[in-house]
Protein backbone atom coordinates (compact mmCIF):
# COMPACT_ATOMS: atom_id res chain seq x y z
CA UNK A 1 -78.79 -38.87 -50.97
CA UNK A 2 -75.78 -36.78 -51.74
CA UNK A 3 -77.40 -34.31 -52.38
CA UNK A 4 -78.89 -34.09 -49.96
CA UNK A 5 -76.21 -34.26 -47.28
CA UNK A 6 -73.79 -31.44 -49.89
CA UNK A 7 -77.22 -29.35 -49.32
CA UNK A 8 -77.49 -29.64 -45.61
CA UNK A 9 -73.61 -29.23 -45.30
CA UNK A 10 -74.04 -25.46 -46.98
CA UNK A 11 -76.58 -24.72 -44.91
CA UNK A 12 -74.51 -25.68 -41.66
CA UNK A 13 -71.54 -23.57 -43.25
CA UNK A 14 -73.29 -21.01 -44.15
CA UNK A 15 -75.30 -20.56 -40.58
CA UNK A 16 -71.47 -21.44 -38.95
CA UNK A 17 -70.52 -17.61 -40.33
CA UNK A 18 -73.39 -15.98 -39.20
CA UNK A 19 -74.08 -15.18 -35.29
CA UNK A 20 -74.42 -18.66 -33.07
CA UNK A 21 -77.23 -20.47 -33.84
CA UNK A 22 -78.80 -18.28 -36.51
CA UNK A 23 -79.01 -18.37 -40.43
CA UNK A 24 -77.92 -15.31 -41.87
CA UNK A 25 -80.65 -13.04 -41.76
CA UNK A 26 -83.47 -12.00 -44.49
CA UNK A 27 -85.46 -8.90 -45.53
CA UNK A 28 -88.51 -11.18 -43.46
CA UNK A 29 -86.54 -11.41 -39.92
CA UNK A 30 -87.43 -9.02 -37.55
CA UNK A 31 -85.16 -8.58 -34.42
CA UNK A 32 -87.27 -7.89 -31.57
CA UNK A 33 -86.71 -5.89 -28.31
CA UNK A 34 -88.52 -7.14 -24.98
CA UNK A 35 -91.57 -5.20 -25.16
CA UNK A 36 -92.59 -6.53 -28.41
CA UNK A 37 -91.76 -10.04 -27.70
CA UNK A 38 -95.70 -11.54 -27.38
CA UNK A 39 -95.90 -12.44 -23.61
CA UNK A 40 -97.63 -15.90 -25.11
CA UNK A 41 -94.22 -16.73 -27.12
CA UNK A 42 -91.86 -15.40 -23.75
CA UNK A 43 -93.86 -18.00 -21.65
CA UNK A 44 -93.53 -21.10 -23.82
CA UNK A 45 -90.13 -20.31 -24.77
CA UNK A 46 -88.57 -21.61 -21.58
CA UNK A 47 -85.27 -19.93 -21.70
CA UNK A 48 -83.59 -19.11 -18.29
CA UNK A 49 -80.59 -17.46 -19.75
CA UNK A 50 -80.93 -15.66 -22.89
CA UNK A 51 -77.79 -14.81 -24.87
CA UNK A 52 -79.48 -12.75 -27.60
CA UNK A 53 -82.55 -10.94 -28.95
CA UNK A 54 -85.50 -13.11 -30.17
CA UNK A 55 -85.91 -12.92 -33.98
CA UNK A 56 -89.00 -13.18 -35.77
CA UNK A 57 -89.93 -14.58 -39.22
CA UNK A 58 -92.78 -15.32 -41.60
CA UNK A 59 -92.99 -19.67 -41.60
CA UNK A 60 -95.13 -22.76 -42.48
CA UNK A 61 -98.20 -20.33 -42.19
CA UNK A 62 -97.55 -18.69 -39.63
CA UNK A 63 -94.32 -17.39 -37.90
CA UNK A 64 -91.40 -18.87 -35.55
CA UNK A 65 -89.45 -17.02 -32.84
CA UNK A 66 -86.06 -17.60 -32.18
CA UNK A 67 -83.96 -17.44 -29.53
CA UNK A 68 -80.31 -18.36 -28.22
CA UNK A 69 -80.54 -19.81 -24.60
CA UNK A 70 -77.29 -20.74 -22.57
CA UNK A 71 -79.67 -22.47 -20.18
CA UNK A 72 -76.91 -25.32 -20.43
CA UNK A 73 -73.59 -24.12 -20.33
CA UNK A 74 -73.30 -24.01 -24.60
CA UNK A 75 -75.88 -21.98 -27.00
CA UNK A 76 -78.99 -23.53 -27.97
CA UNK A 77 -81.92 -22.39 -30.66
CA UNK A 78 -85.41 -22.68 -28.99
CA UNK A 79 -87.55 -22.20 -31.77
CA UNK A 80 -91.40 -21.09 -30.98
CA UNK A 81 -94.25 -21.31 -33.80
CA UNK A 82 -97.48 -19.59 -33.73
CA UNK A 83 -100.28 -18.69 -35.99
CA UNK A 84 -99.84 -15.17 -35.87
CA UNK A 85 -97.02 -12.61 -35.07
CA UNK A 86 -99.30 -11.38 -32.47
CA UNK A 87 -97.88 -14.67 -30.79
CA UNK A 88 -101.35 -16.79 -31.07
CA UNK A 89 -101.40 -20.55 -30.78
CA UNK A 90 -97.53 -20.37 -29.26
CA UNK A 91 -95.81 -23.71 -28.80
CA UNK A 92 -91.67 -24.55 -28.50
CA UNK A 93 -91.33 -27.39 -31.66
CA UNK A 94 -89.69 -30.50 -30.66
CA UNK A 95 -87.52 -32.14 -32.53
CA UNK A 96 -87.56 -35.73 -32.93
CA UNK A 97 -84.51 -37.71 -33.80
CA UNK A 98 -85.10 -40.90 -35.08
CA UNK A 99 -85.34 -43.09 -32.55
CA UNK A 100 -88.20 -41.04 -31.17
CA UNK A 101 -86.24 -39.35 -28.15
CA UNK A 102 -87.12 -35.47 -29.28
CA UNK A 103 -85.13 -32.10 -28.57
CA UNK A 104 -86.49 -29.00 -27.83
CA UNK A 105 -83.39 -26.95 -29.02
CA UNK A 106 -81.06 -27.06 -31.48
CA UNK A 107 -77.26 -25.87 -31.48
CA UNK A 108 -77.56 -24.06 -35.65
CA UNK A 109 -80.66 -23.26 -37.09
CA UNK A 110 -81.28 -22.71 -40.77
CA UNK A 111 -84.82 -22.04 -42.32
CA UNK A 112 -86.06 -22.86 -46.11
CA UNK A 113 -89.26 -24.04 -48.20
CA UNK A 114 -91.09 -24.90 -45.37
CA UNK A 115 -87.82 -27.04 -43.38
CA UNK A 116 -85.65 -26.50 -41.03
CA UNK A 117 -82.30 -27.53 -40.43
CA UNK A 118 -80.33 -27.77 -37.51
CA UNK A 119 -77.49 -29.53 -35.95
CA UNK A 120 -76.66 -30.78 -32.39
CA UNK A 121 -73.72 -31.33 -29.95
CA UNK A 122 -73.40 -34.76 -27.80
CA UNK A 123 -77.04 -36.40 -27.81
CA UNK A 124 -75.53 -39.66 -25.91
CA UNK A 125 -71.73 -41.06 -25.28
CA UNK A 126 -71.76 -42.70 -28.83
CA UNK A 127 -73.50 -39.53 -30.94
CA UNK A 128 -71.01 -36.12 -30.58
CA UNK A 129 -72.59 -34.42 -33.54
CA UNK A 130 -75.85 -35.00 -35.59
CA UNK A 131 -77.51 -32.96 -38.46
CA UNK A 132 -80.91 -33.19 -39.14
CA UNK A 133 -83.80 -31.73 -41.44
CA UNK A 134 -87.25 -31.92 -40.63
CA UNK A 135 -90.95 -30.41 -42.69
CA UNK A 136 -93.51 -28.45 -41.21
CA UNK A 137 -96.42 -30.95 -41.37
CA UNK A 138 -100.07 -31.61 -40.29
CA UNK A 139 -103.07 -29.17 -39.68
CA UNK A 140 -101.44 -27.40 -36.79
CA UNK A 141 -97.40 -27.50 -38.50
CA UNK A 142 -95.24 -29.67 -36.77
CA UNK A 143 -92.05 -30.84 -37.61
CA UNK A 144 -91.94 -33.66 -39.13
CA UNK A 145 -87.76 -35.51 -39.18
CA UNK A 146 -87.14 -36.13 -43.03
CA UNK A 147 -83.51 -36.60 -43.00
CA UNK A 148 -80.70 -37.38 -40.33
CA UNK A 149 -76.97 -38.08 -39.94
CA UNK A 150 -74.94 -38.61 -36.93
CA UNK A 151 -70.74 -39.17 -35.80
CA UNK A 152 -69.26 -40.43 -33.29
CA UNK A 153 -66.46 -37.36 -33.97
CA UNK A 154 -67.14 -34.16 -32.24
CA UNK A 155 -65.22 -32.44 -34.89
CA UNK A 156 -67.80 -33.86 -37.56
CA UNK A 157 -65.14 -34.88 -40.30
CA UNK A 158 -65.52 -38.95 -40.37
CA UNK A 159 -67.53 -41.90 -39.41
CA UNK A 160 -71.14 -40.19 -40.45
CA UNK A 161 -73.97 -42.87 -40.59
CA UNK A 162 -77.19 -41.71 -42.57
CA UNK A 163 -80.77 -42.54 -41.50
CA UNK A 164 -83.87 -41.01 -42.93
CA UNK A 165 -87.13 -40.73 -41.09
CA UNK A 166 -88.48 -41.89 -37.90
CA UNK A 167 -89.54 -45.39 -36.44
CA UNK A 168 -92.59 -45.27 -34.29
């Protein structure tokens, strides 16, 4: 388990260098301008105010756009998957935490071996900051939560309790 969580923490510092909300970029990402954004992944992605160009990279089979929305107030990562980079089969991933609530954005973004990782700002007046992982998984990918910690400090330096997976 401490592994796991000295794993996840240099992803998170490693993304915290790199622009908001992004892991530092590959020989696979592809910055995008507007007209070769797929109009199917601009419709699902949902994002009144974007605060950057949509990336695009090779994932899980297939390939995820991402974007930076300030829809409210702070930076978010939508992240949309599709089959294709033609933008077939284009659908925002959710995010489920483990109580079941699920998010459709993410505040860092980091992508590896078929996971992502992200972290989030206040969820409710007892969780400021939470980490998470979660596996592409299923016939049509999906993210699937395989690890989880959350504080009740914003700054993210004590009180972390662990929880792994997701009740139903």
């Amino acid at each position: 388990m401490r592994v796991m969580t000295a794993v996840l923490a240099a992803i998170v510092a490693l993304t915290a260098n790199a622009t908001p909300g992004f892991a530092q970029p590959s020989a696979d990402v592809q910055t995008l301008v507007d007209k070769d954004v797929p109009g199917t992944v601009t419709s699902r992605m949902r994002c009144k105010s974007p605060s950057g160009s949509m990336t695009r990279r090779p994932f899980a089979d297939g390939f995820v756009f991402t974007q930076s929305c300030t829809d409210t107030g702070e930076p978010l990562v939508r992240i949309v998957y599709a089959t294709d980079r033609a933008g077939a089969g284009a659908r925002v991933l959710q995010f489920h935490r483990p109580e079941g609530r699920r998010m459709s954005a993410l505040a860092t973004v980091a992508f590896a071996d078929n996971e992502i990782s992200g972290t989030a700002g206040r969820l409710t007046r007892r969780i400021c900051r939470a980490e998470g992982r979660w596996r592409m998984e299923g016939k049509q990918p999906a993210p699937s939560l395989v690890y989880w910690r959350h504080t009740r400090d914003c700054e993210g330096k004590t009180g972390w309790q662990t929880l792994t997976g997701r009740t139903r």
